[in-house]
N, C-alpha and C. Protein backbone atom coordinates (compact mmCIF):
# COMPACT_ATOMS: atom_id res chain seq x y z
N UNK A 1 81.19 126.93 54.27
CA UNK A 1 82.62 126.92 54.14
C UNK A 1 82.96 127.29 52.70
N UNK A 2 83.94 127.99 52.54
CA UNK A 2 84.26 128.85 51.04
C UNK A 2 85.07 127.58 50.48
N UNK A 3 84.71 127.38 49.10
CA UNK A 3 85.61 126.75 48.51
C UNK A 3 86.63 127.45 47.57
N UNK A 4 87.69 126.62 47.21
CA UNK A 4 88.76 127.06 46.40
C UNK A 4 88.33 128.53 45.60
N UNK A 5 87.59 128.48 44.77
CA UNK A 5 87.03 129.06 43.89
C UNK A 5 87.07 130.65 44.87
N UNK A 6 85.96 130.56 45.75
CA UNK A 6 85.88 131.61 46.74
C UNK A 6 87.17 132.64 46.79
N UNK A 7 88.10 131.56 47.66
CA UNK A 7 88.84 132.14 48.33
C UNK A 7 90.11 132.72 46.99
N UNK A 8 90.36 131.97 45.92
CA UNK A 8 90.51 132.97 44.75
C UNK A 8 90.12 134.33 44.48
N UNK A 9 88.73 134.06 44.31
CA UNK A 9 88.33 135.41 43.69
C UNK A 9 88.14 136.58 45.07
N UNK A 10 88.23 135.86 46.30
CA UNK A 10 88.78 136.70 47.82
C UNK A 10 90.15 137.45 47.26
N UNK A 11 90.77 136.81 47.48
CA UNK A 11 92.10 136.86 47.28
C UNK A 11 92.99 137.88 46.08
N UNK A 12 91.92 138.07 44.54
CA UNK A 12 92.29 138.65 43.72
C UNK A 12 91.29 140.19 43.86
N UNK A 13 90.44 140.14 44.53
CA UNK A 13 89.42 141.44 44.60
C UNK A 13 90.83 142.35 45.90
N UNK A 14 91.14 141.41 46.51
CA UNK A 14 92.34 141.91 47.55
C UNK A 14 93.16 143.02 47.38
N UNK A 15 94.05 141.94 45.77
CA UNK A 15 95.09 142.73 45.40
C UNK A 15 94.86 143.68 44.02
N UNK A 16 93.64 144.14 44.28
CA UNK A 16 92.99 144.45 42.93
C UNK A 16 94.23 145.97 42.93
N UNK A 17 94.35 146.53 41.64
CA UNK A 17 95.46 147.42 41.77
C UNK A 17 95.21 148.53 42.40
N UNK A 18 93.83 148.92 42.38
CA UNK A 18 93.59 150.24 43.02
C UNK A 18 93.96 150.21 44.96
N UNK A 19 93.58 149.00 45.27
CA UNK A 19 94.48 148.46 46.43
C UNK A 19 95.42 148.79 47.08
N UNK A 20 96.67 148.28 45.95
CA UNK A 20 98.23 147.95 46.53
C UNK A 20 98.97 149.46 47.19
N UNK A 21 99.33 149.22 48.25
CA UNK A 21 100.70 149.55 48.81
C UNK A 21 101.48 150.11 48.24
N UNK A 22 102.13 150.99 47.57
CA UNK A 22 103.35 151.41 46.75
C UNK A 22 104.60 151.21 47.99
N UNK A 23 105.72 151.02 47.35
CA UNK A 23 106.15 150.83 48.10
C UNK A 23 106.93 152.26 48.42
N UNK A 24 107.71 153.17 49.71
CA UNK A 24 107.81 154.30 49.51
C UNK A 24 109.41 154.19 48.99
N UNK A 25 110.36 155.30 48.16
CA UNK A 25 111.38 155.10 48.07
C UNK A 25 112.34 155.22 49.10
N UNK A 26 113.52 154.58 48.89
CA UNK A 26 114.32 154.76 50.33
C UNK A 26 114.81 155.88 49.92
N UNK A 27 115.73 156.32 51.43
CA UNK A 27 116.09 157.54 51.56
C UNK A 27 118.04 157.20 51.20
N UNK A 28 118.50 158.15 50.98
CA UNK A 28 120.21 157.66 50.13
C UNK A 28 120.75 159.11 51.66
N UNK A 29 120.69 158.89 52.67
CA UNK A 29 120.52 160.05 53.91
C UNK A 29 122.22 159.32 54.32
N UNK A 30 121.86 158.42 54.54
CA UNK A 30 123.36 157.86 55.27
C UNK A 30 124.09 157.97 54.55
N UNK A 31 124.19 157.99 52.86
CA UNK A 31 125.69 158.06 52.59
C UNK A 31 125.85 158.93 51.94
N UNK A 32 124.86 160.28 52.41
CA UNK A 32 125.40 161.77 52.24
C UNK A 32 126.39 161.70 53.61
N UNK A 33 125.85 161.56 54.29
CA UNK A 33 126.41 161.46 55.46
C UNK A 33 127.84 161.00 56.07
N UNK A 34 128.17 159.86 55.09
CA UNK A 34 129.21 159.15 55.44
C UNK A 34 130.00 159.94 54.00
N UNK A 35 129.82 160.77 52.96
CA UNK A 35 130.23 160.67 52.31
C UNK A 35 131.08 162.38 52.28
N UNK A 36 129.89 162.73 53.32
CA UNK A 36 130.27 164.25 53.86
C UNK A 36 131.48 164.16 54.97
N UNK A 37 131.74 163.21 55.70
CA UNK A 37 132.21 162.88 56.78
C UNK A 37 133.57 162.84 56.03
N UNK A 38 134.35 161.67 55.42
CA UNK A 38 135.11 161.20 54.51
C UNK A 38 135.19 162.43 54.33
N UNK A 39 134.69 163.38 53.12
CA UNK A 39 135.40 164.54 52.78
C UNK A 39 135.66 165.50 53.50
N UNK A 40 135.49 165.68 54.32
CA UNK A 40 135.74 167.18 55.73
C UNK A 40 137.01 166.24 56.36
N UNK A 41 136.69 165.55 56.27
CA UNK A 41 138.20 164.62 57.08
C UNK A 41 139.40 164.29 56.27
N UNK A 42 139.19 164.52 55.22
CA UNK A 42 140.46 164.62 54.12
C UNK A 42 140.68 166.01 54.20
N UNK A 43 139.86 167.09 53.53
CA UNK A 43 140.29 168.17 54.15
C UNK A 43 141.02 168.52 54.92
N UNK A 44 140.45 168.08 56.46
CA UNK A 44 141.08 168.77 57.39
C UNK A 44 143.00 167.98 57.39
N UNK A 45 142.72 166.74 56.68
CA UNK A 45 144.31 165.80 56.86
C UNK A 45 145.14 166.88 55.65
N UNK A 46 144.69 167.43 55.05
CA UNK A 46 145.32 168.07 53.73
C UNK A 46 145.94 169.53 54.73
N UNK A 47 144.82 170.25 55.16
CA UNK A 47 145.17 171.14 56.16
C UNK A 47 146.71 171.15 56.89
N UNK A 48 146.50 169.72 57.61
CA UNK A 48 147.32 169.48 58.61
C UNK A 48 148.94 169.12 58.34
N UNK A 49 148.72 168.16 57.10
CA UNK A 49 149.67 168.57 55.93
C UNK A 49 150.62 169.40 55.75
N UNK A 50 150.02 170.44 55.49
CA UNK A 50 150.76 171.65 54.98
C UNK A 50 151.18 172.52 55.66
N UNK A 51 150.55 172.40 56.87
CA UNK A 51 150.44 173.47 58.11
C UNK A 51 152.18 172.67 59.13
N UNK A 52 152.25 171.81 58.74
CA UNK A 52 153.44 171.12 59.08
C UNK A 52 154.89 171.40 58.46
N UNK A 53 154.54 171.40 57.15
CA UNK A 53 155.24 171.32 56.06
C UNK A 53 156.60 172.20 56.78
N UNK A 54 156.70 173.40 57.47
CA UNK A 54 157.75 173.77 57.46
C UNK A 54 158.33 172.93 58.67
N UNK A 55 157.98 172.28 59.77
CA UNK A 55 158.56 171.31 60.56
C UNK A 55 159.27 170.57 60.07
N UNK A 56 159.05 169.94 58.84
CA UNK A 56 159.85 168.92 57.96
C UNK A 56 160.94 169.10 57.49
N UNK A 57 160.76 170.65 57.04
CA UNK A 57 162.15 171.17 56.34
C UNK A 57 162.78 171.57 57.60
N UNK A 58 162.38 171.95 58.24
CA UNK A 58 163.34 172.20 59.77
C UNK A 58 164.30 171.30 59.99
N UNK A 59 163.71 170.06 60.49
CA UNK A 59 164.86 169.05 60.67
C UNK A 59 165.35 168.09 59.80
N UNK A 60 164.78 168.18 58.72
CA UNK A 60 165.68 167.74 57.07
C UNK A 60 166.97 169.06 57.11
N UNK A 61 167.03 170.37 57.16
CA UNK A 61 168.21 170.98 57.51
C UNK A 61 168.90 170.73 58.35
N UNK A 62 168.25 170.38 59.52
CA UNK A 62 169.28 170.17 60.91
C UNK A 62 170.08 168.82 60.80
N UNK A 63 169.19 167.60 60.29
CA UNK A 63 170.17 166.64 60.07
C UNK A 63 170.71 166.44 59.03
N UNK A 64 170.58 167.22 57.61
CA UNK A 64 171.50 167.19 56.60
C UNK A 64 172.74 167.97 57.17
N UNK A 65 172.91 169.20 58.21
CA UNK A 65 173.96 170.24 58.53
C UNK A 65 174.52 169.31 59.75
N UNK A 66 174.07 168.37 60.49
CA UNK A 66 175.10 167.24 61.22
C UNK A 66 175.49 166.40 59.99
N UNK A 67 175.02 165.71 59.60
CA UNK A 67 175.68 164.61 58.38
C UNK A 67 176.68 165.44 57.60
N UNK A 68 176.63 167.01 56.72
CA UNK A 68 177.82 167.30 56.56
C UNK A 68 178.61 167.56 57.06
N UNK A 69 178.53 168.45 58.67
CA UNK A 69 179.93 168.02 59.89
C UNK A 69 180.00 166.52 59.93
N UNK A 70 179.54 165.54 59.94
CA UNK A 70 180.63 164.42 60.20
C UNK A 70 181.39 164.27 59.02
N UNK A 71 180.63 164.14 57.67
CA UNK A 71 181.14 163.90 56.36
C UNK A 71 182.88 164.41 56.73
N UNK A 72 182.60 165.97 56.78
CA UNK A 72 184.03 166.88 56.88
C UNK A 72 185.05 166.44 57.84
N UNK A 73 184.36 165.97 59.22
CA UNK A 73 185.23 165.25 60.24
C UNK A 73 185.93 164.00 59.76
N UNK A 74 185.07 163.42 59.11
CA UNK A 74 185.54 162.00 58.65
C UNK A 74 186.86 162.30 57.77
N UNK A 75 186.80 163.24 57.27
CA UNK A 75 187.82 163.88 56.39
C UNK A 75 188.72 163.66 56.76
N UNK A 76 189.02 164.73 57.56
CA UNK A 76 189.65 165.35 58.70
C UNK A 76 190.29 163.86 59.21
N UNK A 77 189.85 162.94 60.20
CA UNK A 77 190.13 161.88 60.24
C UNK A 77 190.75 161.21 59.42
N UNK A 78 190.26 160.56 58.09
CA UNK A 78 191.32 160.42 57.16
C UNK A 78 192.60 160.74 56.81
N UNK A 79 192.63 161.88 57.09
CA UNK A 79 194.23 162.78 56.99
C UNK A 79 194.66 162.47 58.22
N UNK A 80 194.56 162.36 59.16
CA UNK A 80 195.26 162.71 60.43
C UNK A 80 195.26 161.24 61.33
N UNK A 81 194.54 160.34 60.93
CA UNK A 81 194.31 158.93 62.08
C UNK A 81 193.41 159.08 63.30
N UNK A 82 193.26 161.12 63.45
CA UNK A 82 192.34 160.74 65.01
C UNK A 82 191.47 162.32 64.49
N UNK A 83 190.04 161.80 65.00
CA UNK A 83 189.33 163.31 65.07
C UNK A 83 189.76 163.89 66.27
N UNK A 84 190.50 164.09 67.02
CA UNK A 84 191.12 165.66 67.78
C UNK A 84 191.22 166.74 67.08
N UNK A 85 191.52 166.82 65.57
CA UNK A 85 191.94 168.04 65.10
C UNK A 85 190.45 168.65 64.18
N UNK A 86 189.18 167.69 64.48
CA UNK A 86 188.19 167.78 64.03
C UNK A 86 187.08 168.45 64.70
N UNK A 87 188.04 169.58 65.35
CA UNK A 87 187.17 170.37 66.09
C UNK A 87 186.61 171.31 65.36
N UNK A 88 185.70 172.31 66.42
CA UNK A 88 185.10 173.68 65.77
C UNK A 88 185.59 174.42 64.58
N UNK A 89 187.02 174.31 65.34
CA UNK A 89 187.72 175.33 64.30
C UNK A 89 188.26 174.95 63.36
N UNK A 90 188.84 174.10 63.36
CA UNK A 90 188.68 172.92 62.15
C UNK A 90 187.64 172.93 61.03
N UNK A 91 186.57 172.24 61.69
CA UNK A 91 185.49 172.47 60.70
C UNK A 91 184.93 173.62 60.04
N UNK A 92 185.19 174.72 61.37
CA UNK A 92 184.59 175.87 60.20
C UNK A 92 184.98 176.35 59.22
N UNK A 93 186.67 175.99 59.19
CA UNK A 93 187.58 176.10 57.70
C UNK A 93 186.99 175.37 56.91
N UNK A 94 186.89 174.40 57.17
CA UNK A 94 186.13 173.36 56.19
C UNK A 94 185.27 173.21 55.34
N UNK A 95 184.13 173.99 56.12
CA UNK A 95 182.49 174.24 56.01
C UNK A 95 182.47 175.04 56.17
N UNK A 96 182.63 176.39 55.46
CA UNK A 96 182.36 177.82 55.47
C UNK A 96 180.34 177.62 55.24
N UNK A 97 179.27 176.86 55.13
CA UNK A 97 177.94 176.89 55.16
C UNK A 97 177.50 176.87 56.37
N UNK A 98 178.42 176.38 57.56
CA UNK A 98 178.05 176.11 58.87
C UNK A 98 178.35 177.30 60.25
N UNK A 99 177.92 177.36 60.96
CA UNK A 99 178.39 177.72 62.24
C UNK A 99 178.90 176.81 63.43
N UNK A 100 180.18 176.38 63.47
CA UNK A 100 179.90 175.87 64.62
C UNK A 100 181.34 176.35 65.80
N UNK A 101 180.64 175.70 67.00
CA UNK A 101 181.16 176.09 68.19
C UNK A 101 181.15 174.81 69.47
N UNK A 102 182.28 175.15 70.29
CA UNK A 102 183.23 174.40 70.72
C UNK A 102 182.16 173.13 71.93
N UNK A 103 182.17 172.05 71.88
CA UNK A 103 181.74 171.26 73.02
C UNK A 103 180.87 171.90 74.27
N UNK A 104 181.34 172.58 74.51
CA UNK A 104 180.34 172.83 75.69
C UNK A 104 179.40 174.32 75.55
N UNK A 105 179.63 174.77 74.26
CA UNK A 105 178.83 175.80 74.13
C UNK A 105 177.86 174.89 73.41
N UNK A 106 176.35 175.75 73.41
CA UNK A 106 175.23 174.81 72.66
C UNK A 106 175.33 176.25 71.56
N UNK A 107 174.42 175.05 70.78
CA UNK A 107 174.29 175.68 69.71
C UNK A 107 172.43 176.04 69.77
N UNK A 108 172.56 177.50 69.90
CA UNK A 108 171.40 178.26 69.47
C UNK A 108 170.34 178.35 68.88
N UNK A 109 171.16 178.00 67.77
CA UNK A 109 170.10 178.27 66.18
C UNK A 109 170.39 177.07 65.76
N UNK A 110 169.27 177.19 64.29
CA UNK A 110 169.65 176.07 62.93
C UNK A 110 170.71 176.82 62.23
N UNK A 111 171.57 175.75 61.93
CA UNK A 111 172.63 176.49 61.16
C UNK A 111 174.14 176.52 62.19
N UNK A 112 174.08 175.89 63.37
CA UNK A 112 175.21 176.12 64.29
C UNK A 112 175.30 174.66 64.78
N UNK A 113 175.89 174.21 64.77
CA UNK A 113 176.86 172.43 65.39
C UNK A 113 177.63 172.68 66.32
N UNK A 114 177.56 172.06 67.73
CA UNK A 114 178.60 172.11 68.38
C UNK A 114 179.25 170.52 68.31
N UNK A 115 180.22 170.85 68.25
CA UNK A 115 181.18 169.11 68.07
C UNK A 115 181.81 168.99 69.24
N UNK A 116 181.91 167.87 69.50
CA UNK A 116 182.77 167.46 70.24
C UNK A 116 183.76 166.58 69.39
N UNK A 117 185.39 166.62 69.70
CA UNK A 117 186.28 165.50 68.99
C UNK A 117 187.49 165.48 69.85
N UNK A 118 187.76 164.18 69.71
CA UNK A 118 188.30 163.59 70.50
C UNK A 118 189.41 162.49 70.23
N UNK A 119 190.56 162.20 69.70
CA UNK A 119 190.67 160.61 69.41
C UNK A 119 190.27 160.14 68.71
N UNK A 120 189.63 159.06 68.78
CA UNK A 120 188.60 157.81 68.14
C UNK A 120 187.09 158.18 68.09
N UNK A 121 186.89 159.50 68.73
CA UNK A 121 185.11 159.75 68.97
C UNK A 121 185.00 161.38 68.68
N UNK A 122 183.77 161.60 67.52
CA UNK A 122 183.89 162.87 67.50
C UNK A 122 181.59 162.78 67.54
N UNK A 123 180.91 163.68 68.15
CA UNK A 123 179.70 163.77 68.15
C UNK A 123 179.51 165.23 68.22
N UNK A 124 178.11 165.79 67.45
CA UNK A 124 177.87 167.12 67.58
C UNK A 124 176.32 166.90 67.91
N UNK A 125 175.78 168.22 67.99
CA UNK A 125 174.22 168.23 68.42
C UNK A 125 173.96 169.67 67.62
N UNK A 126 172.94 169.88 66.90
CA UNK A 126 172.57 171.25 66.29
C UNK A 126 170.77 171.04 66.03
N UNK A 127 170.10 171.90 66.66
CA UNK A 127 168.20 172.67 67.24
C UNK A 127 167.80 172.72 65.67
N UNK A 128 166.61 172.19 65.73
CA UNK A 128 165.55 172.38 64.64
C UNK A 128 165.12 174.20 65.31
N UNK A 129 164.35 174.32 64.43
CA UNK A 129 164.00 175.49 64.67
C UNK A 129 162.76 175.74 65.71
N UNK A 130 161.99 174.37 66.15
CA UNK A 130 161.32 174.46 67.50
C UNK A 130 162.04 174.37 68.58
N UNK A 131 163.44 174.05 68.24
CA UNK A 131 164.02 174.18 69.71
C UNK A 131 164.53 172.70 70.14
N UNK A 132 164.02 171.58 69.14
CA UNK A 132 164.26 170.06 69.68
C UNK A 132 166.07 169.85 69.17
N UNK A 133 166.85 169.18 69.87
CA UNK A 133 168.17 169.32 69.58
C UNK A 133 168.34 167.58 69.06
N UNK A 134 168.98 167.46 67.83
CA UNK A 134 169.63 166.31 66.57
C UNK A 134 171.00 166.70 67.26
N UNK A 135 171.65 165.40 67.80
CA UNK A 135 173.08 164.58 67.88
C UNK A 135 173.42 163.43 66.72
N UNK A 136 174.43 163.52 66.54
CA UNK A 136 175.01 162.35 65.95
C UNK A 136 176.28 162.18 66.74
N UNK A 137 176.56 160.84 66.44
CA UNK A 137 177.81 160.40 67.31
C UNK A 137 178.62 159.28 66.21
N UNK A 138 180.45 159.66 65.74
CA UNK A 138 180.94 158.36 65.64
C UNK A 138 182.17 157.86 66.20
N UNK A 139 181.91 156.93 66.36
CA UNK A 139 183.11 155.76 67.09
C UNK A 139 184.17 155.09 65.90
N UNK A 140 185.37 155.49 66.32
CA UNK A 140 185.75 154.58 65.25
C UNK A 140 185.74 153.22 65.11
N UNK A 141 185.24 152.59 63.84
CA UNK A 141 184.82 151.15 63.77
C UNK A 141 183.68 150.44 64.50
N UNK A 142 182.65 151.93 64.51
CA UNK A 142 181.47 151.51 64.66
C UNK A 142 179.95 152.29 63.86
N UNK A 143 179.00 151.90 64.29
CA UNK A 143 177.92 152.58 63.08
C UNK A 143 177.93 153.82 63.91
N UNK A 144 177.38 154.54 63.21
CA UNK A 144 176.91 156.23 63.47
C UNK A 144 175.66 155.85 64.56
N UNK A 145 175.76 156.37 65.24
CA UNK A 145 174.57 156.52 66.34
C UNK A 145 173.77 157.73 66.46
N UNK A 146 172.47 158.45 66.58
CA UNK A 146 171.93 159.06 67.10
C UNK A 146 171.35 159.43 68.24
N UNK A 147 170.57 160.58 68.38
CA UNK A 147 170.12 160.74 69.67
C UNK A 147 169.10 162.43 68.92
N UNK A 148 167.69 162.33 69.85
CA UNK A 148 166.86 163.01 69.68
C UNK A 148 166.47 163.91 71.29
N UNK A 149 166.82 165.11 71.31
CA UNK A 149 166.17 165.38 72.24
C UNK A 149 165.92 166.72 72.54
N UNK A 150 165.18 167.04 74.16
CA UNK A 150 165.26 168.40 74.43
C UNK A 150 166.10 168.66 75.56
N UNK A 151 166.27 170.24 75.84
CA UNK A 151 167.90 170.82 76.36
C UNK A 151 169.19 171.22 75.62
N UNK A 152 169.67 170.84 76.27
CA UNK A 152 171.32 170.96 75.94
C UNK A 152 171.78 170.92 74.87
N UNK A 153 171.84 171.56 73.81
CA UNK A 153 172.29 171.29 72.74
C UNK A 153 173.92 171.07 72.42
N UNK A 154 174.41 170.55 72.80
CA UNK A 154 176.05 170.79 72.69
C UNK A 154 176.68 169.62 72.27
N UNK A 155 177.61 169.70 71.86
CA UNK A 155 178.13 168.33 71.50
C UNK A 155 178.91 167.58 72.95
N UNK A 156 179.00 167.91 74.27
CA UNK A 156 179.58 167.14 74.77
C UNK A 156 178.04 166.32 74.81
N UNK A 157 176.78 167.02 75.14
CA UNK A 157 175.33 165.96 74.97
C UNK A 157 175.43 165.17 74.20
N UNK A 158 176.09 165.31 72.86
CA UNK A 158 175.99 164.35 71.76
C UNK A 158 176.16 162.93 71.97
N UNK A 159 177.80 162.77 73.14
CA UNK A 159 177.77 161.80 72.92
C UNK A 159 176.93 160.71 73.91
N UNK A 160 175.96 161.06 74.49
CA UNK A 160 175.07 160.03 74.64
C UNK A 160 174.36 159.47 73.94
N UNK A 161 174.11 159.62 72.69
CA UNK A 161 173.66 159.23 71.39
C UNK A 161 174.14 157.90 71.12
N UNK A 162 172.70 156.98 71.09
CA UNK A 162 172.71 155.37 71.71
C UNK A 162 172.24 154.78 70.52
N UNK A 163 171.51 155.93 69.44
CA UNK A 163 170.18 155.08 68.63
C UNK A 163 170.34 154.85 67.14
N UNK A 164 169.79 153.84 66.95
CA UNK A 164 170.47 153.76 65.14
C UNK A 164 169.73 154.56 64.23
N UNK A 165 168.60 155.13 64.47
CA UNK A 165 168.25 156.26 63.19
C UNK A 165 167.41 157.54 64.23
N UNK A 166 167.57 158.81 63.68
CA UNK A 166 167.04 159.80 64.69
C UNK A 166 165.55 158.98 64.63
């Protein structure tokens, strides 16, 4: 039976250095990987970005060119007690920047509002340039309402416009 001593000098002939194991280095594989991933995917979000970019300005025109027909209606209103006289033709004196045309004609293009006015209620609807049609609607002595949709662009559509922000 080996005593202490033994199993020492067992034990150190073992790990003698010519021996040992190196250990191998790791591999850094995964977070090329994850790091390649991350960047092709920002990329492509940067892409997508920009490739948009004119959608944005589309209907930033379409609903800045309703907000200045109501602005002008509201006017109009002011002077008079009722938007009735805050029609087409009305406004286009008004707003020589705009096109617009009467309730039941739609409006075509960007750049054309059809209104409806009435009394106490005047709403128009005027097309981004994909074709999606922006309403606004106001009531007197109530908030401005919206409405987003496709079809009909006209202001008698407008006034189904139920929603508090497009």
């Amino acid at each position: 039976m080996p005593d202490d001593d033994d199993i020492l000098d067992a034990y150190e002939r073992e790990l003698d250095g010519a021996d040992l194991i190196r250990p191998r280095r790791s591999s850094n594989r995964g977070f090329w990987m994850v790091a390649v991933t991350i960047g092709l995917g920002a990329i492509v979000l940067m892409v997508e970005i920009f490739a948009n970019r004119p959608m944005v300005n589309s209907i930033s025109r379409t609903e800045n060119d309703l907000e200045a027909a109501l602005r002008a209606a509201e006017r109009i209103y002011t002077d008079g007690g009722s938007f009735t006289p805050a029609d087409a033709e009305a406004l286009g004196v008004a707003d020589g920047a705009r096109r617009y045309v009467a309730a039941d004609q739609p409006a075509d293009q960007p750049g054309t509002v059809s209104v409806y006015a009435s009394g106490d209620t005047w709403a128009a609807s005027s097309p981004t340039r994909s074709g999606t049609c922006f309403s606004i609607k106001q009531v007197t002595g109530q908030d401005t309402t919206y409405l987003v949709s496709d079809g009909d662009c006209t202001g008698t559509e407008a006034l189904r416009a139920d929603q508090t922000k497009w």
